[in-house]
C-alpha atoms as a PDB file:
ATOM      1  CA  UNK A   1      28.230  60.234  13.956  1.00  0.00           C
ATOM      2  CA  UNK A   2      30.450  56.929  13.276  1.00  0.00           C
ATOM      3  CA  UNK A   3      27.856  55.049  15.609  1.00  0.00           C
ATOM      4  CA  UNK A   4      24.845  56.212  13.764  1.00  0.00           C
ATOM      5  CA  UNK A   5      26.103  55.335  10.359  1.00  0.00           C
ATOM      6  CA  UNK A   6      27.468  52.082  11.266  1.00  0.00           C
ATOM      7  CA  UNK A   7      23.726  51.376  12.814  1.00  0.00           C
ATOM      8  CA  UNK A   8      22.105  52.755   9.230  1.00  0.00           C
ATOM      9  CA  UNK A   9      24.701  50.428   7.391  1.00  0.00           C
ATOM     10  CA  UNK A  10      24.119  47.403   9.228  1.00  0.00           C
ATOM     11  CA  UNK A  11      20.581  48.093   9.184  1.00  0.00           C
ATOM     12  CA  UNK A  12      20.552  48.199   5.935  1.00  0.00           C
ATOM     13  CA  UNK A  13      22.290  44.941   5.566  1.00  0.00           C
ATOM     14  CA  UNK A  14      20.074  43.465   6.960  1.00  0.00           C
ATOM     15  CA  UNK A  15      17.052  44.229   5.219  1.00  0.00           C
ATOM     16  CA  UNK A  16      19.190  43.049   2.287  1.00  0.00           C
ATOM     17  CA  UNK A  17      19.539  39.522   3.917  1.00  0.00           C
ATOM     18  CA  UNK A  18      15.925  39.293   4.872  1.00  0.00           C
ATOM     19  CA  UNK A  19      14.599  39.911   1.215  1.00  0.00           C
ATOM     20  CA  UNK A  20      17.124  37.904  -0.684  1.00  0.00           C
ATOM     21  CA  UNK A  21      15.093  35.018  -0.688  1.00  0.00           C
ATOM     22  CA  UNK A  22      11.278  34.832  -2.206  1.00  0.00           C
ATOM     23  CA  UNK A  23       8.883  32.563  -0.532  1.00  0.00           C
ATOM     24  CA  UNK A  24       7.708  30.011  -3.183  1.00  0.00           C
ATOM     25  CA  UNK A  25       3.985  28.373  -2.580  1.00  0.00           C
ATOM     26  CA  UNK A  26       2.688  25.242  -3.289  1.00  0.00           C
ATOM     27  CA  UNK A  27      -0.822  23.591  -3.661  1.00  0.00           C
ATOM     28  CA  UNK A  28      -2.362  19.851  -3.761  1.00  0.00           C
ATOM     29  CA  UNK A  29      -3.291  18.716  -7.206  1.00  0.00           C
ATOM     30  CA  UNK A  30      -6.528  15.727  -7.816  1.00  0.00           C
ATOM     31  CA  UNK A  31      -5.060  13.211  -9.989  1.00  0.00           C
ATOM     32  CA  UNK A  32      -6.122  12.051 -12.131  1.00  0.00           C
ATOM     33  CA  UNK A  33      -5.722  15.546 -13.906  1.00  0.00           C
ATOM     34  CA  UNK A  34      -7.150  15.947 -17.503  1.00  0.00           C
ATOM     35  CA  UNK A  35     -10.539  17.649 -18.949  1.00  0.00           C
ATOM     36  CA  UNK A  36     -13.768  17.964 -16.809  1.00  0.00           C
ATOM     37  CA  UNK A  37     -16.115  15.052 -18.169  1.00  0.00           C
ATOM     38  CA  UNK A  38     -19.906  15.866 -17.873  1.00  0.00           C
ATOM     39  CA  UNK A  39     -21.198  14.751 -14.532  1.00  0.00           C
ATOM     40  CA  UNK A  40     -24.754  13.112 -13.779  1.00  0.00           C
ATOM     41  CA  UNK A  41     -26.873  14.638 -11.195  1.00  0.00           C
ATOM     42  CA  UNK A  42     -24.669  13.619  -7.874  1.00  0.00           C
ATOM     43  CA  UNK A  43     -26.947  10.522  -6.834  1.00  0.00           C
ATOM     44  CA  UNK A  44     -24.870  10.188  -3.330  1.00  0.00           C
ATOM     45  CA  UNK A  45     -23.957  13.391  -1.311  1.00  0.00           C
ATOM     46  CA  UNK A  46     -20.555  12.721   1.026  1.00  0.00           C
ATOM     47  CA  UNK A  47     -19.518  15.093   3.848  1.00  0.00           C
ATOM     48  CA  UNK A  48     -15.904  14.718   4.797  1.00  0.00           C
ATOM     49  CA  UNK A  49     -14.290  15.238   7.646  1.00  0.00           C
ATOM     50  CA  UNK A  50     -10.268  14.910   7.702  1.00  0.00           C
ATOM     51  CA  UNK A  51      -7.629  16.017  10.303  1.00  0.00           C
ATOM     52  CA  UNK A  52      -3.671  16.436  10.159  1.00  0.00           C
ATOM     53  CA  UNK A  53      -1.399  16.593  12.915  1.00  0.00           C
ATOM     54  CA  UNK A  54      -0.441  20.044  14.137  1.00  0.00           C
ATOM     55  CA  UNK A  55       3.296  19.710  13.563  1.00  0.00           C
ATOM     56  CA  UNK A  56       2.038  19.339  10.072  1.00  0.00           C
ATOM     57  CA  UNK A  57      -0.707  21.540   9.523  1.00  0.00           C
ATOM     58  CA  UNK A  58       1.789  24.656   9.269  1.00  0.00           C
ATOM     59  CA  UNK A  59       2.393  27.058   6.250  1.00  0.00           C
ATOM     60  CA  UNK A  60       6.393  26.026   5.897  1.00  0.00           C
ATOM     61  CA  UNK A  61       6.664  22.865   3.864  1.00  0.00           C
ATOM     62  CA  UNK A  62       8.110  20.238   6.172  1.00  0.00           C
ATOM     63  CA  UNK A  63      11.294  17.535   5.041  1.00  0.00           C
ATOM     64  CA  UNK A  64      12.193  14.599   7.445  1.00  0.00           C
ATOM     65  CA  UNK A  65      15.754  14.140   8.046  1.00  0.00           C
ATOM     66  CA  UNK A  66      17.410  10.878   8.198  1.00  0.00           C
ATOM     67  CA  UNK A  67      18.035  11.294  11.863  1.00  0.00           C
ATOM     68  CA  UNK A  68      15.136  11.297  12.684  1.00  0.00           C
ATOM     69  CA  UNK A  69      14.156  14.895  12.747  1.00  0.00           C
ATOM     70  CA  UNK A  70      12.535  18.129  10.446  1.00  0.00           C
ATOM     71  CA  UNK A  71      13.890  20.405   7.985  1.00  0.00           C
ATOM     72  CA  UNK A  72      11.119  23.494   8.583  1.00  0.00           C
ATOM     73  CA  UNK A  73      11.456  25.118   4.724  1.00  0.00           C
ATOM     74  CA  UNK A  74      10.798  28.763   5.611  1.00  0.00           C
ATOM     75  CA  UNK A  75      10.353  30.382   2.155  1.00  0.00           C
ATOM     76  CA  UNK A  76       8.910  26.629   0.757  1.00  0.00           C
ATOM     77  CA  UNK A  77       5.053  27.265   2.034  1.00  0.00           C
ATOM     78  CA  UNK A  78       1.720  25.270   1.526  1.00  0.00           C
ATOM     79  CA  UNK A  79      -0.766  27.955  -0.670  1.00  0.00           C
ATOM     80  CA  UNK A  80      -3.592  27.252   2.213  1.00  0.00           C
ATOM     81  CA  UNK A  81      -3.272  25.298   5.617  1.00  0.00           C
ATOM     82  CA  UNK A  82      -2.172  22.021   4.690  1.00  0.00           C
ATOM     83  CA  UNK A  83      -5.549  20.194   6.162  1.00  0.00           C
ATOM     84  CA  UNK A  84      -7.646  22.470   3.798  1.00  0.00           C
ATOM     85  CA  UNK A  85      -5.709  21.628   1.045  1.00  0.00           C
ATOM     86  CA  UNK A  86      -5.674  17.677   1.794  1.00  0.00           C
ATOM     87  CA  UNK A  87      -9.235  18.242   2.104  1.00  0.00           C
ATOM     88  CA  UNK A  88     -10.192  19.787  -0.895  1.00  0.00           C
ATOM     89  CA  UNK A  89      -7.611  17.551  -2.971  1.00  0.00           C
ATOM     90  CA  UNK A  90      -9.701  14.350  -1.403  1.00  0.00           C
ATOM     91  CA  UNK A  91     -12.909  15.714  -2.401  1.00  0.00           C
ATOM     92  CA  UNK A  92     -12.300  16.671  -5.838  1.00  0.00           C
ATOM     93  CA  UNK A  93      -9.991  13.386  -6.373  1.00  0.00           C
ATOM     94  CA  UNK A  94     -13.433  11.226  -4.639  1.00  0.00           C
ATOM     95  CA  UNK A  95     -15.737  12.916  -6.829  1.00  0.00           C
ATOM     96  CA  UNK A  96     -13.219  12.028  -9.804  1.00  0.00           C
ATOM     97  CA  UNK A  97     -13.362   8.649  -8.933  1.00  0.00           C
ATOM     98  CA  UNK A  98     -17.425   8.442  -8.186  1.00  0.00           C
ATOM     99  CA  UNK A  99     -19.325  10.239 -10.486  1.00  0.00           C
ATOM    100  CA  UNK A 100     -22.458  10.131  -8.903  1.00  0.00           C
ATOM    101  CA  UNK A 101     -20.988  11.496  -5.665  1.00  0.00           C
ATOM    102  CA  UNK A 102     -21.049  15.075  -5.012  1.00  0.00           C
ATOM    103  CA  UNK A 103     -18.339  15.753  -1.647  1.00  0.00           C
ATOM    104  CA  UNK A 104     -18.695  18.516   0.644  1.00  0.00           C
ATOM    105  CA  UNK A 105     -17.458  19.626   4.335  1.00  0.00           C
ATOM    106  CA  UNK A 106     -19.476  18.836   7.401  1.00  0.00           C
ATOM    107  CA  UNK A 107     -22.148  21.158   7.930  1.00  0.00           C
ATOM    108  CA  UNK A 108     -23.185  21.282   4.123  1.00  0.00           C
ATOM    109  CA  UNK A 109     -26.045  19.236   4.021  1.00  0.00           C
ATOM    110  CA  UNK A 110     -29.716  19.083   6.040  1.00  0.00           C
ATOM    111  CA  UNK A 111     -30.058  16.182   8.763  1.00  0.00           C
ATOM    112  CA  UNK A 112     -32.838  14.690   7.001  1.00  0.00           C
ATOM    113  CA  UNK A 113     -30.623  14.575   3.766  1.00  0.00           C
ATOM    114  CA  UNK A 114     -29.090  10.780   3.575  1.00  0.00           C
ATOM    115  CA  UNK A 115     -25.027  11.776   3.605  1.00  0.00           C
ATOM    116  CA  UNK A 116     -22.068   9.161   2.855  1.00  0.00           C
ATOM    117  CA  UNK A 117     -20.033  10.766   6.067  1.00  0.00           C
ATOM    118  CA  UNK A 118     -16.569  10.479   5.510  1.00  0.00           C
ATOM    119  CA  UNK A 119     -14.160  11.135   8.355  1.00  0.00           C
ATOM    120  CA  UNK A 120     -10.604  10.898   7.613  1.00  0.00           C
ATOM    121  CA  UNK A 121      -7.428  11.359  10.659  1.00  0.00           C
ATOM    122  CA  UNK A 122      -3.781  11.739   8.897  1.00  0.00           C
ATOM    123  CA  UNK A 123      -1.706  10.332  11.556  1.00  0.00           C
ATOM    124  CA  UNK A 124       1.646  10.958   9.792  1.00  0.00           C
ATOM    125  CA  UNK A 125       3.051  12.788   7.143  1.00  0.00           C
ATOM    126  CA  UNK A 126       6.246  11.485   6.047  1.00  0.00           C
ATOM    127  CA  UNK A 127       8.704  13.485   3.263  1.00  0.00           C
ATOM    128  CA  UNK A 128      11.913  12.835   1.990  1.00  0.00           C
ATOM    129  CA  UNK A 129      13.191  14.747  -0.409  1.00  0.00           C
ATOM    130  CA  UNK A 130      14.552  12.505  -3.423  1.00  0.00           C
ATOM    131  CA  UNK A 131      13.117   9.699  -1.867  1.00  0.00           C
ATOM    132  CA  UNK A 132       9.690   8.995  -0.691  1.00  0.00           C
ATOM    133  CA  UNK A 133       6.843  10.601   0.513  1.00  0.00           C
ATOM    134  CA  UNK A 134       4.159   8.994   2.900  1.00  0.00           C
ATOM    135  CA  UNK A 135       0.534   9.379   4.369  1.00  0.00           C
ATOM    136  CA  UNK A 136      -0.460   7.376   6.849  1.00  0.00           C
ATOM    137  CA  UNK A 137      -4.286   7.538   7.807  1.00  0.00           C
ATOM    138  CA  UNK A 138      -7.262   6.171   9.248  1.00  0.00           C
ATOM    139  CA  UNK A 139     -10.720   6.455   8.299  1.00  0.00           C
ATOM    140  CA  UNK A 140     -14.286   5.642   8.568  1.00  0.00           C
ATOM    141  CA  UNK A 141     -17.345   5.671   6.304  1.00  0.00           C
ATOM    142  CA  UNK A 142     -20.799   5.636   7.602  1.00  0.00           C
ATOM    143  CA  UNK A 143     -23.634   5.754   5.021  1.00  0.00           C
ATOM    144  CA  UNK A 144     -26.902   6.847   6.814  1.00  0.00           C
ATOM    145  CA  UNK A 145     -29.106   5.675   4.040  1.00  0.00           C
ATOM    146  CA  UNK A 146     -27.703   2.157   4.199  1.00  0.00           C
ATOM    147  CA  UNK A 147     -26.424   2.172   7.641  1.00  0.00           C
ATOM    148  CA  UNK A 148     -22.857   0.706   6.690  1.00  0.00           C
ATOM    149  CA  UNK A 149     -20.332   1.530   8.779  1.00  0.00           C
ATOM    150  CA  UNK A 150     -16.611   0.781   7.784  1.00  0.00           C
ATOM    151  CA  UNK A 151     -13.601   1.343   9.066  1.00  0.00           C
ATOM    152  CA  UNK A 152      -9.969   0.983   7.933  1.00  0.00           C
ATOM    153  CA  UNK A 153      -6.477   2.377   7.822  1.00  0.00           C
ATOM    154  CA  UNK A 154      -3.035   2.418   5.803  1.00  0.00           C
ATOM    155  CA  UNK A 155      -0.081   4.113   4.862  1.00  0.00           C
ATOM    156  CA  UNK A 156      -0.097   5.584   1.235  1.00  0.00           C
ATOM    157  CA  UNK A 157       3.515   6.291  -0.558  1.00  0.00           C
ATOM    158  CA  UNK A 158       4.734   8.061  -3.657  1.00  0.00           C
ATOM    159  CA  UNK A 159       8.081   8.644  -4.951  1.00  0.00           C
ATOM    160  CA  UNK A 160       9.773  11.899  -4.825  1.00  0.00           C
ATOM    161  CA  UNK A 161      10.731  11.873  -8.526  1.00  0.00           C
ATOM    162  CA  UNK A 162      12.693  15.403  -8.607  1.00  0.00           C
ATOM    163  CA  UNK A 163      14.640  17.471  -5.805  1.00  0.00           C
ATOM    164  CA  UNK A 164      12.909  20.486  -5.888  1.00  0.00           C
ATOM    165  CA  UNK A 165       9.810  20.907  -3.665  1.00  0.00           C
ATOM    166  CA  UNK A 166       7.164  21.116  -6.062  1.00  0.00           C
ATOM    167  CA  UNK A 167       7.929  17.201  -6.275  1.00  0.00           C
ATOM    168  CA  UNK A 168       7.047  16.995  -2.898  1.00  0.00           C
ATOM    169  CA  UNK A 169       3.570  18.363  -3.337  1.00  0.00           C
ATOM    170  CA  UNK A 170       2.988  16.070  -6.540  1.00  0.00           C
ATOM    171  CA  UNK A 171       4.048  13.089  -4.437  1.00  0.00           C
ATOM    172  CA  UNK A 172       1.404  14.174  -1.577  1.00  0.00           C
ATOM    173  CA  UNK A 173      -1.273  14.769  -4.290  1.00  0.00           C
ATOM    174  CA  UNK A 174      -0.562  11.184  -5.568  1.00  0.00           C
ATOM    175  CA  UNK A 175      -0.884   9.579  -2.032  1.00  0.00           C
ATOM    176  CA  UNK A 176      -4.072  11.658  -1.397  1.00  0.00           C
ATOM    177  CA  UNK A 177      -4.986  10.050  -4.542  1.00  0.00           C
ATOM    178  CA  UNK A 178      -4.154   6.290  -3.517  1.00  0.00           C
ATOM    179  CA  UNK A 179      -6.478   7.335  -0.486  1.00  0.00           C
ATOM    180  CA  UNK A 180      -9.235   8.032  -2.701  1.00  0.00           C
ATOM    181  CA  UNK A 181      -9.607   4.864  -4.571  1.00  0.00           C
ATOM    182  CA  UNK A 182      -9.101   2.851  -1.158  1.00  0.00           C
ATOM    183  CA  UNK A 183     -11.907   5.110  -0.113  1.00  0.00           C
ATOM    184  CA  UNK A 184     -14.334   4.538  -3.052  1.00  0.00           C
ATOM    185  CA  UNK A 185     -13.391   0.412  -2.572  1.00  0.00           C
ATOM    186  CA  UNK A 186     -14.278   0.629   0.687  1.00  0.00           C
ATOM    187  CA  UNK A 187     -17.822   2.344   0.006  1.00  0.00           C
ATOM    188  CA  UNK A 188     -18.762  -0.270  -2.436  1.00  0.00           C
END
């Protein structure tokens, strides 16, 4: 009888440990935010294409440590996969930037349609919490109808302005972002 009500107590321990802590969720923001202006009919259609690295592409929010290593945030989560997010953010914050472009996955438009294909390879994620956070990428821009093919690469930063993590995601959005306009230079 002792044994069984030590196991129910212990048990129910814990299950008290377990749900003490909520999981908090976070999303990517286009910026510049404000009111939706009145588009034109999208002139140029864009399919984009962009990859993250596995060990970032997780549902925990990730810190770097200064020695070199992660901090996996367990109840600090991304709202979506972390590449859909980056993705959607890019679109939105390209089609903020170009009016006339209308920004959509892959396998959205015909073959015979002229697309503006975007492909875009995060190599690194980089976050430190009250200090900087950091996207380093690579890219290429083919325009079909023009035949222009560029190709290019940098790191994008932002500060971490606050210690809690929703700074963390505004500092991503920003560097996603910085992306953008080098993007919409580059296609010019």
């Amino acid at each position: 009888m002792k044994s069984s009500s030590a196991a129910a107590a212990l048990l129910l321990l814990l299950c008290a440990c377990a749900s003490s802590r909520p999981d908090h969720f976070y999303i990517l923001t286009p910026l510049p935010q404000g009111p939706a202006a009145a588009r034109p009919v999208p002139a140029v259609q864009a399919a984009l294409k962009l990859s993250v690295p596995s060990l970032a592409d997780r549902p925990e929010m990730l810190l770097n440590t200064s020695a070199g290593g992660i901090d996996v945030l367990e109840h600090e989560r991304w709202a979506a996969p972390l590449a859909d997010l980056m993705t959607q953010t890019l679109a939105r914050d390209l089609e903020l930037r170009r009016a006339d472009m209308l920004v959509a996955g892959p396998g959205a438009y015909r073959a015979k349609d002229p697309v503006v294909k975007i492909t875009v390879d995060v190599v690194q994620i980089t976050v430190h919490r009250g200090g900087r956070a950091s996207v380093a990428a690579h890219w290429r821009i083919i325009d079909s109808g023009g035949a222009k093919d560029v190709a290019g690469g940098d790191e994008f930063s932002a500060a971490v302005n606050r210690e809690d993590y929703a700074a963390v995601a505004q500092a991503l959005s920003e560097c996603l972002g910085q992306l953008a306009d080098r993007l919409v230079e580059q296609m010019r």
